[in-house]
PDB file of N, CA and C in Angstrom:
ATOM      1  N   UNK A   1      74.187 -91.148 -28.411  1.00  0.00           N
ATOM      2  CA  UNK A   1      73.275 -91.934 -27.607  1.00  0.00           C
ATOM      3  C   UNK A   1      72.260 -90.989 -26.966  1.00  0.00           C
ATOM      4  N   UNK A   2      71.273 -91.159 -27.120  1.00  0.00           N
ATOM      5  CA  UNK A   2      70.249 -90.609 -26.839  1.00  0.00           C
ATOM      6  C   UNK A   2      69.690 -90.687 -25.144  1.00  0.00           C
ATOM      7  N   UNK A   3      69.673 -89.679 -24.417  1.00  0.00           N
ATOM      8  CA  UNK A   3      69.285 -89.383 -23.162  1.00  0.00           C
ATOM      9  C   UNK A   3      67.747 -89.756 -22.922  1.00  0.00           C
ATOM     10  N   UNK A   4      67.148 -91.125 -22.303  1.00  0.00           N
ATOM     11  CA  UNK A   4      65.713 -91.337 -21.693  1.00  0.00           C
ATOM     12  C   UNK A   4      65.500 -90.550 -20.505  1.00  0.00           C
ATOM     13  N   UNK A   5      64.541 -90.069 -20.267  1.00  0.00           N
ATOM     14  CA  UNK A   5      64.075 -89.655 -19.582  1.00  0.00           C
ATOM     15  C   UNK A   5      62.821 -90.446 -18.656  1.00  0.00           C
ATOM     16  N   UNK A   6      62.687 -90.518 -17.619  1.00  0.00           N
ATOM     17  CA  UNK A   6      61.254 -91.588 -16.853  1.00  0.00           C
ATOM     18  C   UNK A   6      60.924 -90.156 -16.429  1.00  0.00           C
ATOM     19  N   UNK A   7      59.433 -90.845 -16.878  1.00  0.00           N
ATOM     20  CA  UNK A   7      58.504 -89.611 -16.898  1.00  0.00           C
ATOM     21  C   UNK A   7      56.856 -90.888 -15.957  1.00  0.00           C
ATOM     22  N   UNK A   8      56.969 -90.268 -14.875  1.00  0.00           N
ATOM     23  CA  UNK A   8      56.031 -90.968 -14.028  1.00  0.00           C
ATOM     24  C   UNK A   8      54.685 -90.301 -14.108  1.00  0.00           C
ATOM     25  N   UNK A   9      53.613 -91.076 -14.244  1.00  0.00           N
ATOM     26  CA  UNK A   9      51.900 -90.574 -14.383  1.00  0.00           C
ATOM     27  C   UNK A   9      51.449 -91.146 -12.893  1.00  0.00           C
ATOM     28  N   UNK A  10      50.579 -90.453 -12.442  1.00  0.00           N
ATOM     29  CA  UNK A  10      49.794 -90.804 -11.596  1.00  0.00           C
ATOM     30  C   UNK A  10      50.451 -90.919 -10.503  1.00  0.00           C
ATOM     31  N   UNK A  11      49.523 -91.557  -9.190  1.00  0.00           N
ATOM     32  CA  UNK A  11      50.415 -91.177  -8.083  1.00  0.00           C
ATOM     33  C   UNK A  11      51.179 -92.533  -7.711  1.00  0.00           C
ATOM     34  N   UNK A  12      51.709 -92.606  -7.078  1.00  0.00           N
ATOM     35  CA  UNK A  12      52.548 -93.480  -6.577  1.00  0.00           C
ATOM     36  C   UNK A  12      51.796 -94.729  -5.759  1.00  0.00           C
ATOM     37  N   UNK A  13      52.344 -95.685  -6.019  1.00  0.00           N
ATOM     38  CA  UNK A  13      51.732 -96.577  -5.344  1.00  0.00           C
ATOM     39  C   UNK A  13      51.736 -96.759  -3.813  1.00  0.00           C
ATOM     40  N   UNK A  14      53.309 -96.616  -2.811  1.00  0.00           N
ATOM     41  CA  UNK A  14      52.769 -96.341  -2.127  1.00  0.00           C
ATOM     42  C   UNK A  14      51.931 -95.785  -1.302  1.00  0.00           C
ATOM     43  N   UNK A  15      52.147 -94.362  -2.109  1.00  0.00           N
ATOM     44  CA  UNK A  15      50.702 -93.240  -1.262  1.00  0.00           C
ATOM     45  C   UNK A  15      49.485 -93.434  -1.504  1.00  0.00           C
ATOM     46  N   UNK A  16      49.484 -94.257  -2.775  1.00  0.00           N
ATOM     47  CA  UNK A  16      47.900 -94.879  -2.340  1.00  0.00           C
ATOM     48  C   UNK A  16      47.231 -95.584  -1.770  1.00  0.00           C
ATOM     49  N   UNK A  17      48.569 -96.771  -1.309  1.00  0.00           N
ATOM     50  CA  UNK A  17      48.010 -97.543  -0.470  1.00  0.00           C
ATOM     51  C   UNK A  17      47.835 -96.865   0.803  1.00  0.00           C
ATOM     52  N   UNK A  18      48.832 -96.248   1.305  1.00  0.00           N
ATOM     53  CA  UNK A  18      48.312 -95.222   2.771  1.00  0.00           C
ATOM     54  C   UNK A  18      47.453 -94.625   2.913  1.00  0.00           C
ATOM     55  N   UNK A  19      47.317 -93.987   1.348  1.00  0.00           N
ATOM     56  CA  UNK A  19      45.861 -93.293   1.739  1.00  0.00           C
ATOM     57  C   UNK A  19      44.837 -94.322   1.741  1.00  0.00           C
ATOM     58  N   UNK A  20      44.167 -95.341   0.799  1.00  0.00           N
ATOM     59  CA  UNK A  20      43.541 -96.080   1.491  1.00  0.00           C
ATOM     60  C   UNK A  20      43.452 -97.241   2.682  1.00  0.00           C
ATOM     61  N   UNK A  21      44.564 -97.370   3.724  1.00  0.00           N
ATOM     62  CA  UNK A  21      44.780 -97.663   4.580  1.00  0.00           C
ATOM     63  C   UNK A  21      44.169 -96.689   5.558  1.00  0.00           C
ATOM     64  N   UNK A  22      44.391 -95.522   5.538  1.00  0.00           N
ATOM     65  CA  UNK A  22      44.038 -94.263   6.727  1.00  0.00           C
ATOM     66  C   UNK A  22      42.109 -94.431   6.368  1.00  0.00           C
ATOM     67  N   UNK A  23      42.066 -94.328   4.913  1.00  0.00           N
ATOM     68  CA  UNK A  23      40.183 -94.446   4.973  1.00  0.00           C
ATOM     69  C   UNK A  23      39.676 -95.288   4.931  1.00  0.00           C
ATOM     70  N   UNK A  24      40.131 -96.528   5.189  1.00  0.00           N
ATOM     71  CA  UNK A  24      39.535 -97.550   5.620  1.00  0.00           C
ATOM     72  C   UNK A  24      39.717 -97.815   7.602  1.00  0.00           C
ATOM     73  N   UNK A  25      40.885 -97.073   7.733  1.00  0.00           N
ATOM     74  CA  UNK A  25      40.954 -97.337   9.241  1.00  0.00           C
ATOM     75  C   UNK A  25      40.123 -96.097   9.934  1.00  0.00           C
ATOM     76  N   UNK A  26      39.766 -94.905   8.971  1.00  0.00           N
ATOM     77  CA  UNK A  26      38.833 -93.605   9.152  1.00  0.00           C
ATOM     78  C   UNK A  26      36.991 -94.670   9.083  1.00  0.00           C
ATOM     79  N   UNK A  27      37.088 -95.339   8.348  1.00  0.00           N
ATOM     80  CA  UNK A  27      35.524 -96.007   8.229  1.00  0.00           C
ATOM     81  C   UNK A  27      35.418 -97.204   8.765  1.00  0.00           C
ATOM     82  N   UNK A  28      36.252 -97.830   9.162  1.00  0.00           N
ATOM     83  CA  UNK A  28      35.442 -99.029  10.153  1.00  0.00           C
ATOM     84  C   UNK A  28      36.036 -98.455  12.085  1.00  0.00           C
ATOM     85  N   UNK A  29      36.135 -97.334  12.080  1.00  0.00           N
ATOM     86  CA  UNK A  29      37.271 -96.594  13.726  1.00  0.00           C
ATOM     87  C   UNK A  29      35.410 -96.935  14.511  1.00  0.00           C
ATOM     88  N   UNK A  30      35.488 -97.382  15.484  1.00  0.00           N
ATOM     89  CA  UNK A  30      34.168 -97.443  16.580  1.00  0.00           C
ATOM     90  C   UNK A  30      34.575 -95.940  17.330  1.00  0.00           C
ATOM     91  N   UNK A  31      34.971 -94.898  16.328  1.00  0.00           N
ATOM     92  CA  UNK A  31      34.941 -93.224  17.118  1.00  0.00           C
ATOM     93  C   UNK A  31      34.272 -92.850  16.215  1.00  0.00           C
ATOM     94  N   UNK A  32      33.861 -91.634  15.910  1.00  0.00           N
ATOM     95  CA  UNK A  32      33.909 -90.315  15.020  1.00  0.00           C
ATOM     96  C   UNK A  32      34.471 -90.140  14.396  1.00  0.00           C
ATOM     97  N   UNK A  33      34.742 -90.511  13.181  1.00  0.00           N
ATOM     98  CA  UNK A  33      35.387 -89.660  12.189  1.00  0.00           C
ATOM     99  C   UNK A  33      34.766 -88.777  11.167  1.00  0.00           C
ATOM    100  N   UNK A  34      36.147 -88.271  10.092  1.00  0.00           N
ATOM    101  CA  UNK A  34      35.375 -87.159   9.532  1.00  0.00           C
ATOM    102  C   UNK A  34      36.312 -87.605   7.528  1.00  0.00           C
ATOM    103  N   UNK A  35      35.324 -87.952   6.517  1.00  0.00           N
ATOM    104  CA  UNK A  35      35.958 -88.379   5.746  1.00  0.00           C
ATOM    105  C   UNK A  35      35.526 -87.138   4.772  1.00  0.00           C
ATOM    106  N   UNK A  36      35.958 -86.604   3.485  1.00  0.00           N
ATOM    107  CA  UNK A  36      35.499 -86.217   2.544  1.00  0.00           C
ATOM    108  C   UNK A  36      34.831 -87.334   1.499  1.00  0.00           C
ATOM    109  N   UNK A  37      33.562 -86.678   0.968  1.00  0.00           N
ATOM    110  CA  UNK A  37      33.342 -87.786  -0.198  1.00  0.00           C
ATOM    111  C   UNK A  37      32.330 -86.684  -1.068  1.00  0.00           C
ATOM    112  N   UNK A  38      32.056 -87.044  -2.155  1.00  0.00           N
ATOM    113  CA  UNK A  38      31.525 -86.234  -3.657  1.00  0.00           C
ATOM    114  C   UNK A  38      30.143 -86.764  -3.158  1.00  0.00           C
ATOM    115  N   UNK A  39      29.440 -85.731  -3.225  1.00  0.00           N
ATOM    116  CA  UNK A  39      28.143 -85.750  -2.388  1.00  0.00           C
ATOM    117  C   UNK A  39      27.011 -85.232  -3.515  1.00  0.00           C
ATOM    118  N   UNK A  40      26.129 -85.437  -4.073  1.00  0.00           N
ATOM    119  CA  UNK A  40      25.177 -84.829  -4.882  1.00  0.00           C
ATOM    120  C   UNK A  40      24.033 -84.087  -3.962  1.00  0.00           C
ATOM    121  N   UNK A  41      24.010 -83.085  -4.218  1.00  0.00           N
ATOM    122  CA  UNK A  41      23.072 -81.848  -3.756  1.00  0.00           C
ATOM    123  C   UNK A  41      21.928 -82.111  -4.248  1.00  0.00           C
ATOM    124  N   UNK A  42      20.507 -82.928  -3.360  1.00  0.00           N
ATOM    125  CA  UNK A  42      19.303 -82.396  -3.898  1.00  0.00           C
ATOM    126  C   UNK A  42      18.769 -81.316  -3.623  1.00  0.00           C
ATOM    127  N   UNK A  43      18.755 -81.252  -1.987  1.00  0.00           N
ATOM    128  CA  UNK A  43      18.519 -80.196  -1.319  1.00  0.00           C
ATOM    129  C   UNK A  43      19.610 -79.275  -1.360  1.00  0.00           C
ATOM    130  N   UNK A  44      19.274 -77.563  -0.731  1.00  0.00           N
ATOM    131  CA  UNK A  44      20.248 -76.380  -0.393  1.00  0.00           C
ATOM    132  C   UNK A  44      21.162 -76.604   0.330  1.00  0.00           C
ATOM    133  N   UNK A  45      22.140 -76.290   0.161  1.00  0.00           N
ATOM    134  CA  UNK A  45      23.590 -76.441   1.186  1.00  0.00           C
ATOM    135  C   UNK A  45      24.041 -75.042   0.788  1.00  0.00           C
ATOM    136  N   UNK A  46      23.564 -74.132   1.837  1.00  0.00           N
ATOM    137  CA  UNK A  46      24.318 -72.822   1.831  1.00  0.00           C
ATOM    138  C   UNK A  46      24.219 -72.271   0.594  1.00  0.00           C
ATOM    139  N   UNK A  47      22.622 -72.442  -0.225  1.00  0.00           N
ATOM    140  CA  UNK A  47      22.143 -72.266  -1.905  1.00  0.00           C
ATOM    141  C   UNK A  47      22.784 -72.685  -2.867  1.00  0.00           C
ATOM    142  N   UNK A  48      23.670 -73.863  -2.173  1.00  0.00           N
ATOM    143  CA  UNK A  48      23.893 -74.743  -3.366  1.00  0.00           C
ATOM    144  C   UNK A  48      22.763 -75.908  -3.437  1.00  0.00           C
ATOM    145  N   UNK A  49      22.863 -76.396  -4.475  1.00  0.00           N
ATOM    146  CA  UNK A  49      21.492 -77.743  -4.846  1.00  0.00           C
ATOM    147  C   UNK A  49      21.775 -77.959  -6.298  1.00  0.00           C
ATOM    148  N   UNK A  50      21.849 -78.703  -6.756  1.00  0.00           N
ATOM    149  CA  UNK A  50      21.737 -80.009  -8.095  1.00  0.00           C
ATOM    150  C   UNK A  50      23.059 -79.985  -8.765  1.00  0.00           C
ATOM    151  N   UNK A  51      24.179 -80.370  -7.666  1.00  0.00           N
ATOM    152  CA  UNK A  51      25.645 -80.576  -8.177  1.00  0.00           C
ATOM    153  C   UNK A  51      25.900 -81.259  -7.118  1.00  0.00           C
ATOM    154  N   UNK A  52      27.183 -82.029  -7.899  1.00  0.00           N
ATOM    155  CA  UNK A  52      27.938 -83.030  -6.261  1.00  0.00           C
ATOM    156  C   UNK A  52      29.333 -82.248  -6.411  1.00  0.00           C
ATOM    157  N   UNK A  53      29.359 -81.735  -5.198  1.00  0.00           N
ATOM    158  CA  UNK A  53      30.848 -81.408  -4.678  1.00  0.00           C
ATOM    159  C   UNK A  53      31.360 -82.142  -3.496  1.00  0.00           C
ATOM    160  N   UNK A  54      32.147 -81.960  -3.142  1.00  0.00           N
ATOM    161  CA  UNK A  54      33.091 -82.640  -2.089  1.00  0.00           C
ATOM    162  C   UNK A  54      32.862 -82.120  -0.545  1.00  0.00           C
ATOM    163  N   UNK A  55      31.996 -82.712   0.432  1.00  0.00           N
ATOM    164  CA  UNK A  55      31.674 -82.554   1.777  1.00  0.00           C
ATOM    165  C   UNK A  55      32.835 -83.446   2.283  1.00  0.00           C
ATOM    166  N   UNK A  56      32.435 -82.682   3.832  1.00  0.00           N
ATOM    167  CA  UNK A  56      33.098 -83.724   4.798  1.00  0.00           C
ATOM    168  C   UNK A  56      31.883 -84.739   5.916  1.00  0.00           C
ATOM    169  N   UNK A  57      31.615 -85.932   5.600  1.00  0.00           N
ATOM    170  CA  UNK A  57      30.770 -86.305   6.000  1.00  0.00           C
ATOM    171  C   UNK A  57      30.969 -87.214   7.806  1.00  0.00           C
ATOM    172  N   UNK A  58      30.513 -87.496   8.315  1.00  0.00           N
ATOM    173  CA  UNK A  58      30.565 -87.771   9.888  1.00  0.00           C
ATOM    174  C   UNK A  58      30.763 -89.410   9.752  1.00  0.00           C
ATOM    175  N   UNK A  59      31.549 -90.167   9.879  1.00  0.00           N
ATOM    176  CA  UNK A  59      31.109 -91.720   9.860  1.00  0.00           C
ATOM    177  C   UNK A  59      32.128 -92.686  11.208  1.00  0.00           C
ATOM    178  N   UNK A  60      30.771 -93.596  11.565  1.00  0.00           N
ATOM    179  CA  UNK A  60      31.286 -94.236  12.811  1.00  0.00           C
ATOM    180  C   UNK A  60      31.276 -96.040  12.607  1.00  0.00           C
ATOM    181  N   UNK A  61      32.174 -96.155  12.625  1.00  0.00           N
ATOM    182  CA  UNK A  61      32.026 -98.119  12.700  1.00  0.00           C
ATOM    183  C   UNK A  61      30.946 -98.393  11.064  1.00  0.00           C
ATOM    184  N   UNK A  62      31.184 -97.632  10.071  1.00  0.00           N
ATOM    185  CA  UNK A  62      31.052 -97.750   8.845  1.00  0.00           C
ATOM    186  C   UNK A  62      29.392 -97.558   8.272  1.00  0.00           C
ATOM    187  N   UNK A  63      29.135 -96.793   9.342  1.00  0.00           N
ATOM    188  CA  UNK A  63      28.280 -95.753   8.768  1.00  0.00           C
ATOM    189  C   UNK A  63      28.125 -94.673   8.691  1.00  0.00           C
ATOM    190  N   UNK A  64      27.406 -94.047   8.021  1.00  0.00           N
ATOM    191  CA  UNK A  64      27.320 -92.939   7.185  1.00  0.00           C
ATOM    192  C   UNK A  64      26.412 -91.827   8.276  1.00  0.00           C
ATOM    193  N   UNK A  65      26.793 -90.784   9.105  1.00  0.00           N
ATOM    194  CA  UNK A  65      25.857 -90.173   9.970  1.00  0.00           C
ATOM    195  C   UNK A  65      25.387 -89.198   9.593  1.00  0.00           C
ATOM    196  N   UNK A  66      26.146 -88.369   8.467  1.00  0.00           N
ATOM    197  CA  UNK A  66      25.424 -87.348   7.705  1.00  0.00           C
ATOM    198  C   UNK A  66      26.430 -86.581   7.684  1.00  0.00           C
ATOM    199  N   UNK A  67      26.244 -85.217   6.836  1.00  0.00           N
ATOM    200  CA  UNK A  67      26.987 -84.119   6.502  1.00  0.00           C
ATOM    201  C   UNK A  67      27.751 -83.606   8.211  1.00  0.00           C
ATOM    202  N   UNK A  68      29.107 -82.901   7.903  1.00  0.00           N
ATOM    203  CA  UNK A  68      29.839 -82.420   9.186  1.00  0.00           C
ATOM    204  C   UNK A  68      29.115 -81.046   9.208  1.00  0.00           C
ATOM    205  N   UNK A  69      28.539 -80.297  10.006  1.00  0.00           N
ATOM    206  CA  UNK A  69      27.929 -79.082  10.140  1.00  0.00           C
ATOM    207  C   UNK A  69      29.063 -78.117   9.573  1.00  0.00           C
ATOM    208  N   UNK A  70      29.304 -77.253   9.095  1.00  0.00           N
ATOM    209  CA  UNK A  70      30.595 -76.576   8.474  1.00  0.00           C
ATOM    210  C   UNK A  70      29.966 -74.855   8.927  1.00  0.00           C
ATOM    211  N   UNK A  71      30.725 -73.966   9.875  1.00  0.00           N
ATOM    212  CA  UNK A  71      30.138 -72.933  10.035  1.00  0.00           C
ATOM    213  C   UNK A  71      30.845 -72.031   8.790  1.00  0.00           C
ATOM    214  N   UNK A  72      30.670 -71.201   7.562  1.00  0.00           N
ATOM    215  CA  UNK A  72      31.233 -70.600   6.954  1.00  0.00           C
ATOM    216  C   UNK A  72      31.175 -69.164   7.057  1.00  0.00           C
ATOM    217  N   UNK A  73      31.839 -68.321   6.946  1.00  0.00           N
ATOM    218  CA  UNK A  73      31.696 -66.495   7.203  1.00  0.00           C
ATOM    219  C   UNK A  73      30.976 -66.039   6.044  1.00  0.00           C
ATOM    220  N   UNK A  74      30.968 -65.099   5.990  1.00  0.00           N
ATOM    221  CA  UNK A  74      30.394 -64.849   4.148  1.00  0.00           C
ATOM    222  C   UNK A  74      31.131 -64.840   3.083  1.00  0.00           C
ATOM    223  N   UNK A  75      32.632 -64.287   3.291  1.00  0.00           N
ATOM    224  CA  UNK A  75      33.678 -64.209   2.709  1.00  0.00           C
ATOM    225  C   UNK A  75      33.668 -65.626   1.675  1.00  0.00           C
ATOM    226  N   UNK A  76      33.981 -66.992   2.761  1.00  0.00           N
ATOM    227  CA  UNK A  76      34.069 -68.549   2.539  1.00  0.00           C
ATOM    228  C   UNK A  76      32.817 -68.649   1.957  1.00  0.00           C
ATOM    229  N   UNK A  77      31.556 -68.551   2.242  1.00  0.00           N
ATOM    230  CA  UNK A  77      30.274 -68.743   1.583  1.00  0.00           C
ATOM    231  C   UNK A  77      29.706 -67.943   0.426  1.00  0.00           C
ATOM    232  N   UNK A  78      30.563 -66.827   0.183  1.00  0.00           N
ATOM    233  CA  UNK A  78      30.427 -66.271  -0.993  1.00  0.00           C
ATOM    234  C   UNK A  78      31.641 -66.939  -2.061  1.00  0.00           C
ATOM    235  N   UNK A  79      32.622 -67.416  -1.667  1.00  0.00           N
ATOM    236  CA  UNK A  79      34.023 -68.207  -2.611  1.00  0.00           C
ATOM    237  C   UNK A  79      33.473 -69.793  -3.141  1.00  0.00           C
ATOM    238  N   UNK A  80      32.494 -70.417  -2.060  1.00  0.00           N
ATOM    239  CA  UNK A  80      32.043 -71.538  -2.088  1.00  0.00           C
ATOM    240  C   UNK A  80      31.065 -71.640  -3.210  1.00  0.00           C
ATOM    241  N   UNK A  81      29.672 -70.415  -2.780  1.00  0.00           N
ATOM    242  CA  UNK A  81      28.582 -70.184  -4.391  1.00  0.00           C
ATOM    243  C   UNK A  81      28.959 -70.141  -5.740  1.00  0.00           C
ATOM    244  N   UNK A  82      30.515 -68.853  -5.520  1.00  0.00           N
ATOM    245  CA  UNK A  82      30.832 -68.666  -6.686  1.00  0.00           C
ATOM    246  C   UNK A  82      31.902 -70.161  -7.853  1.00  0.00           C
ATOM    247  N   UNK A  83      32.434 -70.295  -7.131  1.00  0.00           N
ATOM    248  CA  UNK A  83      33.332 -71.536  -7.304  1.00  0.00           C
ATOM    249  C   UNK A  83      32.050 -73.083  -7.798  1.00  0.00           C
ATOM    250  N   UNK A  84      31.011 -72.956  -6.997  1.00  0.00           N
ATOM    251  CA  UNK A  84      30.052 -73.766  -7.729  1.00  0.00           C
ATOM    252  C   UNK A  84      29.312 -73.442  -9.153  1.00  0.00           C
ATOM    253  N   UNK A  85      29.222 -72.257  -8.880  1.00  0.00           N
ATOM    254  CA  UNK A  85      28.720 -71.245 -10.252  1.00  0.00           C
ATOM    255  C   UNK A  85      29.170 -71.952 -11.630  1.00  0.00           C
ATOM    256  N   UNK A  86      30.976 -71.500 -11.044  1.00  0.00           N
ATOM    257  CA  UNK A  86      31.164 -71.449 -12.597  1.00  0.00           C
ATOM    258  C   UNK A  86      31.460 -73.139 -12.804  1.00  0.00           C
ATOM    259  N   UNK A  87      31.150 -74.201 -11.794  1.00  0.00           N
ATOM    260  CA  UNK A  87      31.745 -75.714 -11.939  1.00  0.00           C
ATOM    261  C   UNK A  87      30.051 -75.838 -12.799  1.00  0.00           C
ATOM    262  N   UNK A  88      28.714 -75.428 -12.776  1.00  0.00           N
ATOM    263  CA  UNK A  88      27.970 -75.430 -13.579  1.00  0.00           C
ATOM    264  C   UNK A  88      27.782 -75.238 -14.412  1.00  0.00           C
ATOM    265  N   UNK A  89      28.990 -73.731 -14.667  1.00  0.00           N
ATOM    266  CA  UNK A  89      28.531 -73.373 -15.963  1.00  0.00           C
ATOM    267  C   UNK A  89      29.729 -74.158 -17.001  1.00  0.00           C
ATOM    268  N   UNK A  90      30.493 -74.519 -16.308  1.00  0.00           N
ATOM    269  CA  UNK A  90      31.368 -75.740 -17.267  1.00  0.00           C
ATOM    270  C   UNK A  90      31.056 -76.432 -17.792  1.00  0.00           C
ATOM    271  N   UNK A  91      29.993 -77.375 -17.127  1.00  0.00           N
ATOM    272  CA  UNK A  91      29.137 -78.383 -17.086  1.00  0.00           C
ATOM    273  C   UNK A  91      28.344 -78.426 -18.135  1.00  0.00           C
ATOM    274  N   UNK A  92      27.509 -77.040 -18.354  1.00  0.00           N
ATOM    275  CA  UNK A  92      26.318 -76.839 -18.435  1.00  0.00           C
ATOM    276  C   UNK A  92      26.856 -76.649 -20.252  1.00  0.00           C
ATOM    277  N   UNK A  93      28.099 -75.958 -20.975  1.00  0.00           N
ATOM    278  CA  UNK A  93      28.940 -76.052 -21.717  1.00  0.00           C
ATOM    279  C   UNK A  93      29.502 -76.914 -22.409  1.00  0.00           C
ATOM    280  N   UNK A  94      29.393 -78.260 -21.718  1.00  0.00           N
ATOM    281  CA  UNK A  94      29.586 -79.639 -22.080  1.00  0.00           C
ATOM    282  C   UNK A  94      28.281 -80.309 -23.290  1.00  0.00           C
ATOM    283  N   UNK A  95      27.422 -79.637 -22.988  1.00  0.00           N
ATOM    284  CA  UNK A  95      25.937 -80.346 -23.554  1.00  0.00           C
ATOM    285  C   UNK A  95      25.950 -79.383 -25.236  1.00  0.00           C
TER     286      UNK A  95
END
């Protein structure tokens, strides 16, 4: 007799519902909050520009107030350029 194995994909249902429970109670909160979301770069962000990566953006009672100011050292702002670098040149590899 042959041994099955359950082999689970993806995440679990409850944790998804929590997690979208917490970002929906993060986007309609009448405070400050602070959500991540995939952001497309027209303009420079610390010489990044024409990629969407993942910010943390400011939102109150379900709007959108803009990017969270993020102070980075050079260390973090040199890991951040490079790490975009090569997500372009992946990209750019695709075509």
């Amino acid at each position: 007799m042959a041994i099955k194995e359950k082999i689970f994909v993806g995440i679990p249902s409850k944790i998804v519902g929590k997690e979208f429970a917490n970002f929906f109670k993060k986007l309609t909160s009448k405070k400050e909050e602070v959500i991540n979301v995939s952001h497309y770069l027209k303009q420079p962000f610390y010489e990044i520009k024409n990629v969407a990566i993942g910010l943390p953006f400011r939102i109150k009672n379900t709007e959108v107030l803009g990017i969270k100011q993020i102070q980075l050292n050079e260390i973090e702002k040199k890991k951040l350029v490079e790490s975009v670098k090569k997500i372009k040149d992946n990209l750019s590899s695709l075509n």
